[in-house]
Protein backbone atom coordinates (compact mmCIF):
# COMPACT_ATOMS: atom_id res chain seq x y z
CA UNK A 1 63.22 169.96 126.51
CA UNK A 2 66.81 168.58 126.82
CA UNK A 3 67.78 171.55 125.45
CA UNK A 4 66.24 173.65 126.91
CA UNK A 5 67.29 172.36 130.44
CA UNK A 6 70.71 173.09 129.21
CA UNK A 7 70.71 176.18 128.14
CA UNK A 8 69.39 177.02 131.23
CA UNK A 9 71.96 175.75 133.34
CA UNK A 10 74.69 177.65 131.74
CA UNK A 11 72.43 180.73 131.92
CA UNK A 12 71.40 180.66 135.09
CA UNK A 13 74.71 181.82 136.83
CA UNK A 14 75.02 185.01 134.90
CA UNK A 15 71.35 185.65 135.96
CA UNK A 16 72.18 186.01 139.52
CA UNK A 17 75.20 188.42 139.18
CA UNK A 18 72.59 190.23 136.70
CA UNK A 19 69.72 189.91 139.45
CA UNK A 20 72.28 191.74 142.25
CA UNK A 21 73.22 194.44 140.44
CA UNK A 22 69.66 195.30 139.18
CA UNK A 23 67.36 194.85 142.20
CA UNK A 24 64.93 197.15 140.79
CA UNK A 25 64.21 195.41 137.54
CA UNK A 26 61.07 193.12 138.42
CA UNK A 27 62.10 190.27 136.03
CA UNK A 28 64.75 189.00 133.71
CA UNK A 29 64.11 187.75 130.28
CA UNK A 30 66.65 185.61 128.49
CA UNK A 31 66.34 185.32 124.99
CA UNK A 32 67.59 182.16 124.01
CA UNK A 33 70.38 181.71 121.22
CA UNK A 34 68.73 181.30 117.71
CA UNK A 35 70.55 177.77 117.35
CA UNK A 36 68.57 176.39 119.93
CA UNK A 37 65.66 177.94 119.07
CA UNK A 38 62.70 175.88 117.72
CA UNK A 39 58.63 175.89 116.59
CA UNK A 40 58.00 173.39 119.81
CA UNK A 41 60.19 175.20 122.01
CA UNK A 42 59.84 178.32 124.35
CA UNK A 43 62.21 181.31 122.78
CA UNK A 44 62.27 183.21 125.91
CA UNK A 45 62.64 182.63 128.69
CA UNK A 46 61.41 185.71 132.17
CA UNK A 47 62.65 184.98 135.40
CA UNK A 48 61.20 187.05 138.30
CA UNK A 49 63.00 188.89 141.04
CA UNK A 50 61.85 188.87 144.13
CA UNK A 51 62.77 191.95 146.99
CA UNK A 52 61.89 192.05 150.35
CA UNK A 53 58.65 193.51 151.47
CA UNK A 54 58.37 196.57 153.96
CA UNK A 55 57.39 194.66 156.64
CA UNK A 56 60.13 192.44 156.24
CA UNK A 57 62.73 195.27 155.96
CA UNK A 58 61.24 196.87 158.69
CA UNK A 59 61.27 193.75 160.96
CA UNK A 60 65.40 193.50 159.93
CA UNK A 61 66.07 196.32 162.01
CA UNK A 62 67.84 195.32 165.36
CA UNK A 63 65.41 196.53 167.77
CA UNK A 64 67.44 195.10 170.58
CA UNK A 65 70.64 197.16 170.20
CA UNK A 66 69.50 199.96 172.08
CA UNK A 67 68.17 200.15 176.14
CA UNK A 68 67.59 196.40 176.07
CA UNK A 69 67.57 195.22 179.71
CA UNK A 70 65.04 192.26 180.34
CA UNK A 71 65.64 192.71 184.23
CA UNK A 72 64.16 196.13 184.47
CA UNK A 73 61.13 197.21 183.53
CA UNK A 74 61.68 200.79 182.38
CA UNK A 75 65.49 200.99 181.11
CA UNK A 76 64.83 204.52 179.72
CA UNK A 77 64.67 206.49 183.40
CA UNK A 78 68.05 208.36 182.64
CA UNK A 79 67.21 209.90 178.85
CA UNK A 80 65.59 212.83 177.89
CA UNK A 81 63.08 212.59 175.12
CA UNK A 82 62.87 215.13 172.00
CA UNK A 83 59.06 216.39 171.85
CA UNK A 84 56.98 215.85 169.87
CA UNK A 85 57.55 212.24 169.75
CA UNK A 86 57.00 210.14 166.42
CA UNK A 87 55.75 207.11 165.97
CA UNK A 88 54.96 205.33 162.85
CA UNK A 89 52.85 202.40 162.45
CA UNK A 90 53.09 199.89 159.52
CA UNK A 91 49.52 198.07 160.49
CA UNK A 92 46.20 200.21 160.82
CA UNK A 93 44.73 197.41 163.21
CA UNK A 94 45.62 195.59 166.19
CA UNK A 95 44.98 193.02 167.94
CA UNK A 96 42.50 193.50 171.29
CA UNK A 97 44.59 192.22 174.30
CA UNK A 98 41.46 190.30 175.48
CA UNK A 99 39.12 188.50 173.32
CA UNK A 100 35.88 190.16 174.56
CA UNK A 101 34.29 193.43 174.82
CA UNK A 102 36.73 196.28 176.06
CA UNK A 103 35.56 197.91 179.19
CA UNK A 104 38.09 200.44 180.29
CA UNK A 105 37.30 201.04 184.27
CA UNK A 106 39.89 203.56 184.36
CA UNK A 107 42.13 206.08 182.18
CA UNK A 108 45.18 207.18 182.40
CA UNK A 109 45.75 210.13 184.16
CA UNK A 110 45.52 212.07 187.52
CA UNK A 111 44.02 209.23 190.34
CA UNK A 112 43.50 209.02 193.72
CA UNK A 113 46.48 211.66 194.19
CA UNK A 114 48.87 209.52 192.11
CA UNK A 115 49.34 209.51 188.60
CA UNK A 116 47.94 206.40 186.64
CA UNK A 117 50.41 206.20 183.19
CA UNK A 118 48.25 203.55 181.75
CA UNK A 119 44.29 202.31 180.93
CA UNK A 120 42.76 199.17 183.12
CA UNK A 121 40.34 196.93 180.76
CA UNK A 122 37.87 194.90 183.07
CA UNK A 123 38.81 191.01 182.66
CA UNK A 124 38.06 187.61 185.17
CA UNK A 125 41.00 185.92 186.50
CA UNK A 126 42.39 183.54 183.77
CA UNK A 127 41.31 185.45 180.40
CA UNK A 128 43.76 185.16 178.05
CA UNK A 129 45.70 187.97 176.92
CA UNK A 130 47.66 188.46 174.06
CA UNK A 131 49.91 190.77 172.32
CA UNK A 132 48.91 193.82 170.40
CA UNK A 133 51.42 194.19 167.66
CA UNK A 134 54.57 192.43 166.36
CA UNK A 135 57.51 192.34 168.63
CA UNK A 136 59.94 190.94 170.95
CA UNK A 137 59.06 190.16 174.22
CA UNK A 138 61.74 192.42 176.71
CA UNK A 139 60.71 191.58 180.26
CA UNK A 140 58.53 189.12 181.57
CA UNK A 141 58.78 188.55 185.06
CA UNK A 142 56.89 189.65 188.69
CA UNK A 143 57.59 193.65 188.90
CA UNK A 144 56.68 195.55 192.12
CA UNK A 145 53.27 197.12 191.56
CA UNK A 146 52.53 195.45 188.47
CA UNK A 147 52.75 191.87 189.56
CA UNK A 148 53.13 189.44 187.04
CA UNK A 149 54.13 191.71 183.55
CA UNK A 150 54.98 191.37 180.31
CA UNK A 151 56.53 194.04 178.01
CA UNK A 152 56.71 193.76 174.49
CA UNK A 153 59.02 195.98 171.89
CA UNK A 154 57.31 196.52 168.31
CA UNK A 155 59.63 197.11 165.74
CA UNK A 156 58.45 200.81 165.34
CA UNK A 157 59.68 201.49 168.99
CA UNK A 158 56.80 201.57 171.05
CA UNK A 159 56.63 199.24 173.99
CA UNK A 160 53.20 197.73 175.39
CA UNK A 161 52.82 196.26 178.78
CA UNK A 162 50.46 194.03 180.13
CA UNK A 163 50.21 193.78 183.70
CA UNK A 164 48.62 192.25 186.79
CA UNK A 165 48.92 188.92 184.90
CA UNK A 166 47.65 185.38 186.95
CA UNK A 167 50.57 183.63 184.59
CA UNK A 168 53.14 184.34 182.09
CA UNK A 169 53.62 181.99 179.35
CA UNK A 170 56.45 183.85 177.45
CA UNK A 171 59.88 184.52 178.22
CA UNK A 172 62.47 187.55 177.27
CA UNK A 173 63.64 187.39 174.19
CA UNK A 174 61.30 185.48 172.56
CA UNK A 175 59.89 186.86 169.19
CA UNK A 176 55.99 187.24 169.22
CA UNK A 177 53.23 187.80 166.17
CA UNK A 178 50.20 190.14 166.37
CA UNK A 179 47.69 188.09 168.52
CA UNK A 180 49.88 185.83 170.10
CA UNK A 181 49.11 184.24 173.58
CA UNK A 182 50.91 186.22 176.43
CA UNK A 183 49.69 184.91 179.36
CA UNK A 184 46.60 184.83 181.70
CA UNK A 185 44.61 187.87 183.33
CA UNK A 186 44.47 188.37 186.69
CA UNK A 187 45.05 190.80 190.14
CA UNK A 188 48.73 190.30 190.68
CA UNK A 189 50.24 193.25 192.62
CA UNK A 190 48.48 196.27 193.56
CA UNK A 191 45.75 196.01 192.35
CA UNK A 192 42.12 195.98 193.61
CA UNK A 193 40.59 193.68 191.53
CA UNK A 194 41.31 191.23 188.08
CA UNK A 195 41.57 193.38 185.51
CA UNK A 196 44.50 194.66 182.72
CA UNK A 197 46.65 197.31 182.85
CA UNK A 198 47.85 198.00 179.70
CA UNK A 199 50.83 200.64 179.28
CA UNK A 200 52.02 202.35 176.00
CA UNK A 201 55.61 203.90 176.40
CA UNK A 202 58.15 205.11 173.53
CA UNK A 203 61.90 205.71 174.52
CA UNK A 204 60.30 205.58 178.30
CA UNK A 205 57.78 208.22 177.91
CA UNK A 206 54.05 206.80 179.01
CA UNK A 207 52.16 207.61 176.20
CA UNK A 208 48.32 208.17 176.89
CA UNK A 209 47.05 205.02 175.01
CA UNK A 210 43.63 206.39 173.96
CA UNK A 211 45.60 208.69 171.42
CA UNK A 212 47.33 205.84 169.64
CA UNK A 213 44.53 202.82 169.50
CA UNK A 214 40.95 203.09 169.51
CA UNK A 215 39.85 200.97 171.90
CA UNK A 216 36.12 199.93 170.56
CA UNK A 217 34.94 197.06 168.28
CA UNK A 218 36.90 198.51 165.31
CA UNK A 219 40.40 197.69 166.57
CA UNK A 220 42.28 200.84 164.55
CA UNK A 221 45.73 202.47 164.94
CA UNK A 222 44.17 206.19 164.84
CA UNK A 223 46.91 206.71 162.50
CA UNK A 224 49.92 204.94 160.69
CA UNK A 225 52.00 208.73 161.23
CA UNK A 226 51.14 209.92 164.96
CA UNK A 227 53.12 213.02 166.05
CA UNK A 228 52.86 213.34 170.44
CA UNK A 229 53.29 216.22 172.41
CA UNK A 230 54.21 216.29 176.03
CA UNK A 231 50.57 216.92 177.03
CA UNK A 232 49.92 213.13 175.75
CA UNK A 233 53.09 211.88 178.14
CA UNK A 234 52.03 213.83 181.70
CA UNK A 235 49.08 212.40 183.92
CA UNK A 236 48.62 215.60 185.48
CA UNK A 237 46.81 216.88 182.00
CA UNK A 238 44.51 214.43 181.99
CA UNK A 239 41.47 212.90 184.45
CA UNK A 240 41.67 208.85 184.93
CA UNK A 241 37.91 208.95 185.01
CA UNK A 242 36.57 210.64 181.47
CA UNK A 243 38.57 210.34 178.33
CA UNK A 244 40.46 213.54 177.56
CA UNK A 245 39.60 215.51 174.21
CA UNK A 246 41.63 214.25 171.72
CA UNK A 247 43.32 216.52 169.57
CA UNK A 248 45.31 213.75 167.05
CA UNK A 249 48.02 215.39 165.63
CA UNK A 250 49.81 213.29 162.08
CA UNK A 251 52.45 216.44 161.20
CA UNK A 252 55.11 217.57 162.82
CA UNK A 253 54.16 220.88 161.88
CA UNK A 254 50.33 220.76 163.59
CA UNK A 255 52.32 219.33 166.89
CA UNK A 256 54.28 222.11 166.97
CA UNK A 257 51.84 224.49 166.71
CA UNK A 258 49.11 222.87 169.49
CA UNK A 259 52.87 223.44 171.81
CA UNK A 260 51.33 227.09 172.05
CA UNK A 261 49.31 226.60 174.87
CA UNK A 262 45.32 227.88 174.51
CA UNK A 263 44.65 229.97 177.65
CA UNK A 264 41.24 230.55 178.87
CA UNK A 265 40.17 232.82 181.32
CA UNK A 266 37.76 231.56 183.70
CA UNK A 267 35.61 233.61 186.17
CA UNK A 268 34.65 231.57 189.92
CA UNK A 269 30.94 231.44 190.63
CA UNK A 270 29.12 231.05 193.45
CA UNK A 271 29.22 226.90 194.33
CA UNK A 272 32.50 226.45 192.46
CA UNK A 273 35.00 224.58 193.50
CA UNK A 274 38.29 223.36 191.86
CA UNK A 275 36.71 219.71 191.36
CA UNK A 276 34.11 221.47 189.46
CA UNK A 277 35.60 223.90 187.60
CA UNK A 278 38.04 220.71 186.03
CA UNK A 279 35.04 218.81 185.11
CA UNK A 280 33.33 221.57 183.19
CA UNK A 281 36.59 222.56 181.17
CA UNK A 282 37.72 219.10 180.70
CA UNK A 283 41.28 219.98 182.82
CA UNK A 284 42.70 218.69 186.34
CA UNK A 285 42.90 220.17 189.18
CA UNK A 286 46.22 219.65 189.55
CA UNK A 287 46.97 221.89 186.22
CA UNK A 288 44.89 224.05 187.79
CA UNK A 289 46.84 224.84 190.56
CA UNK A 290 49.80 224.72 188.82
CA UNK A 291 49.32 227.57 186.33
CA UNK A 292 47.51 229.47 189.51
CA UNK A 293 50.10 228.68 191.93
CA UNK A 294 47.66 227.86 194.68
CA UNK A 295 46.88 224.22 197.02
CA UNK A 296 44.07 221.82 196.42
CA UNK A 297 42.64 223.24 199.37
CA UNK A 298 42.95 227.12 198.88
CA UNK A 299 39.24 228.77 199.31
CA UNK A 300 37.96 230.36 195.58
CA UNK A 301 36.12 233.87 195.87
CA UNK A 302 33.58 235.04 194.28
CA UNK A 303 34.59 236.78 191.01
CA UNK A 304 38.28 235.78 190.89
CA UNK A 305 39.60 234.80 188.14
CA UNK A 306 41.99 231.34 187.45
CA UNK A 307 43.78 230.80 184.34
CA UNK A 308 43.41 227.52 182.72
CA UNK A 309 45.29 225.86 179.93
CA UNK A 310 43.08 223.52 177.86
């Protein structure tokens, strides 16, 4: 054993260098000189090599160098994003903000004449919530309309916010784990009643955030490769009070081609109105009146005919 130890610490040195320039081997096995060598004694001698895993490699990148400002809550106002947007995820799960059932009271979209860029998941008034992915927390302070928020950068990009929070128990910078305690619940700022609203934004674009999670029992990323076209960043396309049809796109190439816009001719009928006609075809009325260049209040006729993009 003596010897053994020796031969080993002369050895040892030359195994590192070795190791360095031949990360890719997955062990190293010494052969021992013939002079030690014995019938009690081990000839050989494997050493493995351990690398860092994806998720640590992934985790090394400096998510912080870029539009870090723990004062404001959306540092991204002034740059214009490249659609369609990727976003890769390493996990397939995450972690449900609140630890019971998740009753969304209202989507994102077109509200009330305003445009809602995030879901609201019913919750009493001290629930804990916590946060959804890896990350680092990069605001957590009151905000004006939010009240009491917390926004947290994973280390694929995307940024989740949880707002209307009773209390805060995290500060910028710190470094948070899938899970981890955020704060409390609660009906901090505008709001009309205790509930969450959780945002999903990448590079400052509000991403609809029923096309990235599922939010049921299951707790799935929809996919680990999403591709998201402009439709999936703008309200206006979508109705805060029914989930819009998801059309889940994991190429570039099938995002690009859903950018050609599907155009459907629709024919008023007698008791239409615009309300109507955006609950049947699953579309709002303000895209409505865009693409028809006419008000919210214009009267429909009988037999015309309105364009809408689904």
């Amino acid at each position: 054993m003596r010897i053994l130890t020796l031969c080993l610490a002369f050895l040892l040195p030359c195994c590192f260098a070795f190791a360095q320039n031949d990360s890719l081997s997955e062990a190293i096995k010494i052969k021992l000189p013939s002079t030690f060598k014995k019938a009690e004694l081990i000839s050989e001698v494997e050493i493995p090599i351990l690398s860092k895993t994806d998720s640590t490699a992934e985790k090394s990148i400096d998510i912080t160098s870029a539009y870090w400002d723990t004062t404001v809550y959306n540092p991204y106002k002034n740059t214009i994003s490249e659609f369609p947007l990727n976003i890769v995820f390493e996990d397939s799960t995450y972690a449900s903000p609140v630890s019971h059932k998740k009753v969304i009271t209202s989507r994102y979209g077109w509200r009330r004449g305003r445009p809602h860029k995030g879901i609201d998941i019913d919750l009493i008034t001290g629930d804990s919530v916590v946060a959804m992915l890896d990350g680092i927390v990069r605001f957590a302070r009151y905000s004006r309309g939010h009240g009491r928020t917390v926004v947290v950068r994973h280390y694929n990009g995307l940024e989740t916010t949880y707002a209307h929070l009773s209390r805060i128990a995290v500060k910028a910078n710190d470094t948070v784990t899938k899970g981890q305690y955020l704060g409390k619940g609660g009906n901090t700022g505008n709001s009309r009643g205790s509930h969450l609203h959780l945002v999903t934004s990448y590079n400052g674009e509000y991403i609809h955030p029923e096309y990235l999670f599922n939010f049921d029992d299951t707790n799935t990323i929809r996919s680990q490769d999403i591709w998201v076209t402009r439709k999936w960043t703008r309200p206006s396309y979508h109705n805060s009070r029914r989930l819009s049809k998801l059309a889940l796109y994991e190429t570039k190439e099938s995002a690009l081609a859903s950018l050609e816009k599907q155009r459907k001719v629709y024919v008023v009928r007698k008791g239409d109105t615009l309300s109507r006609i955006s609950r049947r075809n699953n579309t709002t009325i303000t895209a409505i009146c865009r693409t028809n260049k006419i008000k919210r209040n214009s009267t429909l006729r009988v037999g015309q005919k309105l364009i809408l993009e689904l």
